[in-house]
N, C-alpha and C. Protein backbone atom coordinates (compact mmCIF):
# COMPACT_ATOMS: atom_id res chain seq x y z
N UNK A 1 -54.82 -61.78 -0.49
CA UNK A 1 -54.05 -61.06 0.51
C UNK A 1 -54.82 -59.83 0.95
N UNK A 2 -55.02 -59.37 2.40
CA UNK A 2 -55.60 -58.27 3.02
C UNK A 2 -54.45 -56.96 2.90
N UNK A 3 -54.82 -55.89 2.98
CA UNK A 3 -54.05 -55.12 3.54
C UNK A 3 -54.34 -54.04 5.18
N UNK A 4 -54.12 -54.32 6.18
CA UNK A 4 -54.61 -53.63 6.88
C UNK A 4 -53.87 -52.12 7.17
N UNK A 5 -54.55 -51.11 6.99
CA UNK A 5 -53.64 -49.85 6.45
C UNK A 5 -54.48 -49.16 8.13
N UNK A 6 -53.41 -48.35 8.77
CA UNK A 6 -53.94 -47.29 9.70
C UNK A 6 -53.23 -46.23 8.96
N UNK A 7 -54.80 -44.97 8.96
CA UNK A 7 -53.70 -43.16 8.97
C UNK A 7 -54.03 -42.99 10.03
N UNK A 8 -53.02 -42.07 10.53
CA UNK A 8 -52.43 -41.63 11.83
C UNK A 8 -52.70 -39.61 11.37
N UNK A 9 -53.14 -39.38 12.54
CA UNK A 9 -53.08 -37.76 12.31
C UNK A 9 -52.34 -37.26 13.36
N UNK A 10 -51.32 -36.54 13.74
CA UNK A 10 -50.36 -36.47 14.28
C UNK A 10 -50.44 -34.46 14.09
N UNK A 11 -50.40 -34.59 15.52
CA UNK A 11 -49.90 -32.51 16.01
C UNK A 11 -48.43 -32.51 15.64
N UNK A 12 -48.42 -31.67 14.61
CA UNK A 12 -47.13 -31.63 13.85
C UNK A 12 -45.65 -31.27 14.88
N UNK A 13 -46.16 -30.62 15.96
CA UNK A 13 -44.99 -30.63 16.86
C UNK A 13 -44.89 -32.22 17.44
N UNK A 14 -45.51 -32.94 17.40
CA UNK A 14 -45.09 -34.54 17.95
C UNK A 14 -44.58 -35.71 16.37
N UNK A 15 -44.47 -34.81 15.53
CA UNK A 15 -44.51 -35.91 14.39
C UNK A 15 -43.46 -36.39 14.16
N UNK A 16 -42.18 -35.83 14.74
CA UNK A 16 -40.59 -35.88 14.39
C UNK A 16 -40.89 -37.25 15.73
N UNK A 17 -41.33 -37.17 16.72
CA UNK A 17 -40.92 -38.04 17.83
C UNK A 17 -41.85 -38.88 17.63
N UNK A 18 -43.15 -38.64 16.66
CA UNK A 18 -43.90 -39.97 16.42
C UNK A 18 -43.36 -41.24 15.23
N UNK A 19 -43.11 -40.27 14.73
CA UNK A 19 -42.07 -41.65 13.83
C UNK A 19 -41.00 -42.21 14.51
N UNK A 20 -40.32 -41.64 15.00
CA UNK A 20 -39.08 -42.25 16.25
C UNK A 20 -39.74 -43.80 16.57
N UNK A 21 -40.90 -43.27 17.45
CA UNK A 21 -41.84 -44.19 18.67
C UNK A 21 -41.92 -45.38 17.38
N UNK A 22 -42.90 -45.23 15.91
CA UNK A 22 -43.30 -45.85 14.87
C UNK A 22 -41.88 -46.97 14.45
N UNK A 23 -41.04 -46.46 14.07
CA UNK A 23 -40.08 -47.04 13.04
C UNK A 23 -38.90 -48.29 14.38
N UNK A 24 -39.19 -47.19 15.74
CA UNK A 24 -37.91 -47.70 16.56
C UNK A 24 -38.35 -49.05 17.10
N UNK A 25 -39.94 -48.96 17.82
CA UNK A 25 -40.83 -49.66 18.83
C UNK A 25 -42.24 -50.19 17.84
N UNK A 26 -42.90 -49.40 17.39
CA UNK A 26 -43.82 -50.40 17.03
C UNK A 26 -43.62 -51.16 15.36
N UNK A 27 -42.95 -50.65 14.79
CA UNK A 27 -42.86 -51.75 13.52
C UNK A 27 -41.71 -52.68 13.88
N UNK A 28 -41.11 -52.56 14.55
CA UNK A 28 -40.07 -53.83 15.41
C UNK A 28 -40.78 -54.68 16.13
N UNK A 29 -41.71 -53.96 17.29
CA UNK A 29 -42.60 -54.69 17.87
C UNK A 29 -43.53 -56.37 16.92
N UNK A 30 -44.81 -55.59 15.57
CA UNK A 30 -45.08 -55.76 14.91
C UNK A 30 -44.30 -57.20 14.58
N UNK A 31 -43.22 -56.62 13.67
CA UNK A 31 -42.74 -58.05 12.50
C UNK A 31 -42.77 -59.06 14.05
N UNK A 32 -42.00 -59.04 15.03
CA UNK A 32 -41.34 -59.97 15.55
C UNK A 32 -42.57 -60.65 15.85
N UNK A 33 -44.18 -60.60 16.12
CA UNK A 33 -45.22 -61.44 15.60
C UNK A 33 -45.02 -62.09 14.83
N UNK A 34 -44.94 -61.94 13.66
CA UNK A 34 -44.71 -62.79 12.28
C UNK A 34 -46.36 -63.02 11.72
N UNK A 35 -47.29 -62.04 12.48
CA UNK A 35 -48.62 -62.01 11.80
C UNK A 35 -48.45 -61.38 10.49
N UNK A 36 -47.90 -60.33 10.83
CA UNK A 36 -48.23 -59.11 9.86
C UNK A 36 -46.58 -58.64 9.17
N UNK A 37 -47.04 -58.24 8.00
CA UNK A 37 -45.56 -58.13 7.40
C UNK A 37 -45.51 -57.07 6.62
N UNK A 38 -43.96 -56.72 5.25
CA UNK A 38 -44.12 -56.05 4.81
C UNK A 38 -44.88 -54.99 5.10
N UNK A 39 -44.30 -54.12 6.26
CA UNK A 39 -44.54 -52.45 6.83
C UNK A 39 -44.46 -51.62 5.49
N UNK A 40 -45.07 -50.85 5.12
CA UNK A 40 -44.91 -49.65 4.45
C UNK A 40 -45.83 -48.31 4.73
N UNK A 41 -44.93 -47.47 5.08
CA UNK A 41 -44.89 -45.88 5.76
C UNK A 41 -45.38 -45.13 4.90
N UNK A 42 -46.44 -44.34 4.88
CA UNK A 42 -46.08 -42.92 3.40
C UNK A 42 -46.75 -41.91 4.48
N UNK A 43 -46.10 -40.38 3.55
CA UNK A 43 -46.61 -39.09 4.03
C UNK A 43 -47.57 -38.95 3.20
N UNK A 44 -48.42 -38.79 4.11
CA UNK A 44 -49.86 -38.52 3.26
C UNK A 44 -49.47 -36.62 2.58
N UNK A 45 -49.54 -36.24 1.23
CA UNK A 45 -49.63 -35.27 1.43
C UNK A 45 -50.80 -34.36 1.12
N UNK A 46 -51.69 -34.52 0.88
CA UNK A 46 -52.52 -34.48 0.59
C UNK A 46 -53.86 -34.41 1.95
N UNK A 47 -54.68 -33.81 2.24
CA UNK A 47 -55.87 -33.42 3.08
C UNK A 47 -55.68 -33.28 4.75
N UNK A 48 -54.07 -32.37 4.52
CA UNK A 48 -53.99 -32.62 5.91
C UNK A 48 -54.59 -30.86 6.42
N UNK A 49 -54.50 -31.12 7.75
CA UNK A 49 -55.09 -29.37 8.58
C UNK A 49 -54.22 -28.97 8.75
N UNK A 50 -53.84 -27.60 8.75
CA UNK A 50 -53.03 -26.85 9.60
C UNK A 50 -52.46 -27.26 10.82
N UNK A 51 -51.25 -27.36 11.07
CA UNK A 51 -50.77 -27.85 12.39
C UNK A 51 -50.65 -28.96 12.50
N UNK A 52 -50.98 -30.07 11.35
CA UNK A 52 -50.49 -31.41 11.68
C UNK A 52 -49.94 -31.85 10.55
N UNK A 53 -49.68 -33.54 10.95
CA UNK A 53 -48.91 -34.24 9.92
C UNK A 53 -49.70 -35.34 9.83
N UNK A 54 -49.94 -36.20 8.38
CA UNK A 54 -50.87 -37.34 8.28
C UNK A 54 -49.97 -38.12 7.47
N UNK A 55 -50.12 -39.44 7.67
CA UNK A 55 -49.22 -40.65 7.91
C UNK A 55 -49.98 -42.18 7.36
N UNK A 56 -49.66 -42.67 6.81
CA UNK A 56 -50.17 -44.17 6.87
C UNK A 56 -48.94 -45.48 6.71
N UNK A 57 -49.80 -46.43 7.54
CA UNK A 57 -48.85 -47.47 7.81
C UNK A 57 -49.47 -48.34 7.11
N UNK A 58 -48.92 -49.23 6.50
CA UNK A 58 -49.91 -50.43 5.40
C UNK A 58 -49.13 -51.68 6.06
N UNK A 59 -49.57 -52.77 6.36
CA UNK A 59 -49.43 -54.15 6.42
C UNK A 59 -50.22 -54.88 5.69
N UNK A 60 -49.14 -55.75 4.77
CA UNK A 60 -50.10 -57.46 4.87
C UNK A 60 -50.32 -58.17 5.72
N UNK A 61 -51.23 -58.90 5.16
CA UNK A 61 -51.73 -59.95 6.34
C UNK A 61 -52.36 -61.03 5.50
N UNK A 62 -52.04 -62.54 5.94
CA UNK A 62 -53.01 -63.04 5.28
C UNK A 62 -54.63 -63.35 5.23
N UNK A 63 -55.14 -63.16 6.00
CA UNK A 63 -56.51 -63.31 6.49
C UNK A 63 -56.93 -62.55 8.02
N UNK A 64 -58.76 -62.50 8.16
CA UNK A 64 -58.73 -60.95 8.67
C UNK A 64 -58.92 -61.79 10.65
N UNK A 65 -59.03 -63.05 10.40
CA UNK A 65 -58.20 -64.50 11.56
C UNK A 65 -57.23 -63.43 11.76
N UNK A 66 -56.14 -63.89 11.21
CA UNK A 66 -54.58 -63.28 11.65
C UNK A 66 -54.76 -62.25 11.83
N UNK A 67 -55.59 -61.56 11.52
CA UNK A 67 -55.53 -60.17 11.83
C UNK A 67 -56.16 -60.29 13.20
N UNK A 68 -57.07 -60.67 13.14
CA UNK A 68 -57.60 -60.19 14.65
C UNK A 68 -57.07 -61.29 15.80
N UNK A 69 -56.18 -62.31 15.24
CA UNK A 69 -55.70 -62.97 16.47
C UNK A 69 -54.06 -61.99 16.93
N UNK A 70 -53.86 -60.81 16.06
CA UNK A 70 -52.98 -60.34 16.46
C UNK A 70 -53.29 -59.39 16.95
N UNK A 71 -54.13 -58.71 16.68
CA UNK A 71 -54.97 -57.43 17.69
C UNK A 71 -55.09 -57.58 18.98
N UNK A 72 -55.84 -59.21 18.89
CA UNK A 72 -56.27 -59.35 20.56
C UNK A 72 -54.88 -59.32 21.03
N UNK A 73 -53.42 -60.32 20.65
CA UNK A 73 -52.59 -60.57 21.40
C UNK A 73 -51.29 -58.97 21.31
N UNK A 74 -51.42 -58.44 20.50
CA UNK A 74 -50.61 -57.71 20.67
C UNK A 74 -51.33 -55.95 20.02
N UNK A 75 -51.95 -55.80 19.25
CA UNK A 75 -52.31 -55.04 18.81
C UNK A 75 -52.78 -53.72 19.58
N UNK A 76 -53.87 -54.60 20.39
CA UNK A 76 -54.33 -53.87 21.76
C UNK A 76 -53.30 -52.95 22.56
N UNK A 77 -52.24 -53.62 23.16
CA UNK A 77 -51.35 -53.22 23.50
C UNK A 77 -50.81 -51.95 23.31
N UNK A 78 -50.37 -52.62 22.13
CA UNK A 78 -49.33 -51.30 21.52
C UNK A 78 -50.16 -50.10 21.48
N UNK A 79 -51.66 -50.15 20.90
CA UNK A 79 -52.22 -48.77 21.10
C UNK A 79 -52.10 -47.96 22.27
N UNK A 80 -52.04 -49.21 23.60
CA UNK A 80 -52.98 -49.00 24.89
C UNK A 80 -51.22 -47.92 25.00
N UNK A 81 -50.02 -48.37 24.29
CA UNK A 81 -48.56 -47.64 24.12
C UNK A 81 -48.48 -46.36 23.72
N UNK A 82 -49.40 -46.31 22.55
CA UNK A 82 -49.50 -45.04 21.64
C UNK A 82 -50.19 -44.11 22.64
N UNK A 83 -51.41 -44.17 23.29
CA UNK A 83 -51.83 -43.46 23.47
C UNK A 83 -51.44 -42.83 25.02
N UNK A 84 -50.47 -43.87 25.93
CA UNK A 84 -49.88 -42.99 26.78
C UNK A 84 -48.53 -42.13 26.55
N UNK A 85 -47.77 -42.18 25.61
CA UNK A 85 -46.94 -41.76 24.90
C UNK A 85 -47.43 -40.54 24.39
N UNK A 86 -48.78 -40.71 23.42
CA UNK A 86 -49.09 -39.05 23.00
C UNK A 86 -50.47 -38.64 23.31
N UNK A 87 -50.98 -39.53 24.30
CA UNK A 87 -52.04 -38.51 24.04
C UNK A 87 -53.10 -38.74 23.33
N UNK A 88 -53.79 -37.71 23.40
CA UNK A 88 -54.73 -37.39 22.15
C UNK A 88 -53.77 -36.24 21.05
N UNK A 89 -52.68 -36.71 20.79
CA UNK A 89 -51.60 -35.78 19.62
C UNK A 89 -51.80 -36.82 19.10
N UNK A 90 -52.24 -38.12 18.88
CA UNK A 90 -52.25 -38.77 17.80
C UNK A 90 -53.52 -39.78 17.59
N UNK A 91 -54.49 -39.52 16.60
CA UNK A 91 -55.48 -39.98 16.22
C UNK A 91 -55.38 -41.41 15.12
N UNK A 92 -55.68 -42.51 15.26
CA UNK A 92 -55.26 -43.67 14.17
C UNK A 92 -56.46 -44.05 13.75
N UNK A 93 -56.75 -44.47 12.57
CA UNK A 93 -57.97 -44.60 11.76
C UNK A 93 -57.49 -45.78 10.90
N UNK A 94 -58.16 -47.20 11.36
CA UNK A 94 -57.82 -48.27 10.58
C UNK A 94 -58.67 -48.78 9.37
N UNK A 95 -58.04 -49.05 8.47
CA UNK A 95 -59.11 -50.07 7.67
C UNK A 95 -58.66 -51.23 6.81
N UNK A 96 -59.14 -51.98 6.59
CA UNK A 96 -58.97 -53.09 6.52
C UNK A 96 -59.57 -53.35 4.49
N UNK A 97 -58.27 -53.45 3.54
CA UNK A 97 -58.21 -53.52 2.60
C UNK A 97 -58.13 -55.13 2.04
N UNK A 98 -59.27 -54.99 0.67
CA UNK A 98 -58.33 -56.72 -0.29
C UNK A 98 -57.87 -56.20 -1.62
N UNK A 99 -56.53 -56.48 -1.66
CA UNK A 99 -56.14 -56.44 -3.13
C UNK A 99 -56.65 -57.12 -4.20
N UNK A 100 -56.85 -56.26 -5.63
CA UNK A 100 -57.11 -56.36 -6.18
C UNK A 100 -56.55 -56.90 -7.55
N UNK A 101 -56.50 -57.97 -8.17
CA UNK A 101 -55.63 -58.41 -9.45
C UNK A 101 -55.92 -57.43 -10.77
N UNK A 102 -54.93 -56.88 -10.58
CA UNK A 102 -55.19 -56.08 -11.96
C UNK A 102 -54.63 -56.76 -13.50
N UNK A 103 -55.29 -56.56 -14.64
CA UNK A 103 -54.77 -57.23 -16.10
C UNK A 103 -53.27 -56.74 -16.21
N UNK A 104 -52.39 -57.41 -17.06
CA UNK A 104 -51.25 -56.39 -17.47
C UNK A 104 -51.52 -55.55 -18.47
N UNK A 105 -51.01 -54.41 -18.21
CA UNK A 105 -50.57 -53.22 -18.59
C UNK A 105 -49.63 -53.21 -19.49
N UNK A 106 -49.35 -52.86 -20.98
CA UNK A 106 -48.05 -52.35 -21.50
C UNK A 106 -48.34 -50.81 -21.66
């Protein structure tokens, strides 16, 4: 299984209305593909600047195919969304993860 994770760096005065845009329109958008699944959100807290807010979105996916047959068909898009919506108030930085099997743990 892949994980394709974007952080988002966000001008902290747009961050209340960037999650709005995130949670309302593009992870709704997203599932209803059925490429990519299991959304998970976190506040980065850790290495952010003054004046902003940093963010990551994690999806599975099964292969980096599905991944990029959903980029071309929808992926594109939605950025081409993001970025008339904010701007340059919001910077996205993708990368493209494989999980790792870890031993059990007691």
């Amino acid at each position: 299984m892949l994980i394709y994770n974007t952080t988002y760096h966000v001008e902290e005065s747009d961050a209340r209305n960037f999650l709005i845009w995130l949670t309302e329109r593009y992870i709704p958008a997203v599932l209803s593909s059925g490429m990519l699944r299991s959304p998970k959100l976190s506040d980065v807290l850790s290495h952010n600047e003054p004046g902003s807010k940093t963010y990551t979105l994690q999806w599975e996916v099964d292969d980096s195919r599905t991944l990029h047959q959903w980029h071309t068909k929808q992926g594109c898009g939605l950025n081409e969304e993001l970025l008339r919506a904010f701007k340059n108030k919001v910077v996205g930085f993708p990368t493209l993860l494989e999980s790792i099997e870890l031993p059990q743990y007691d």
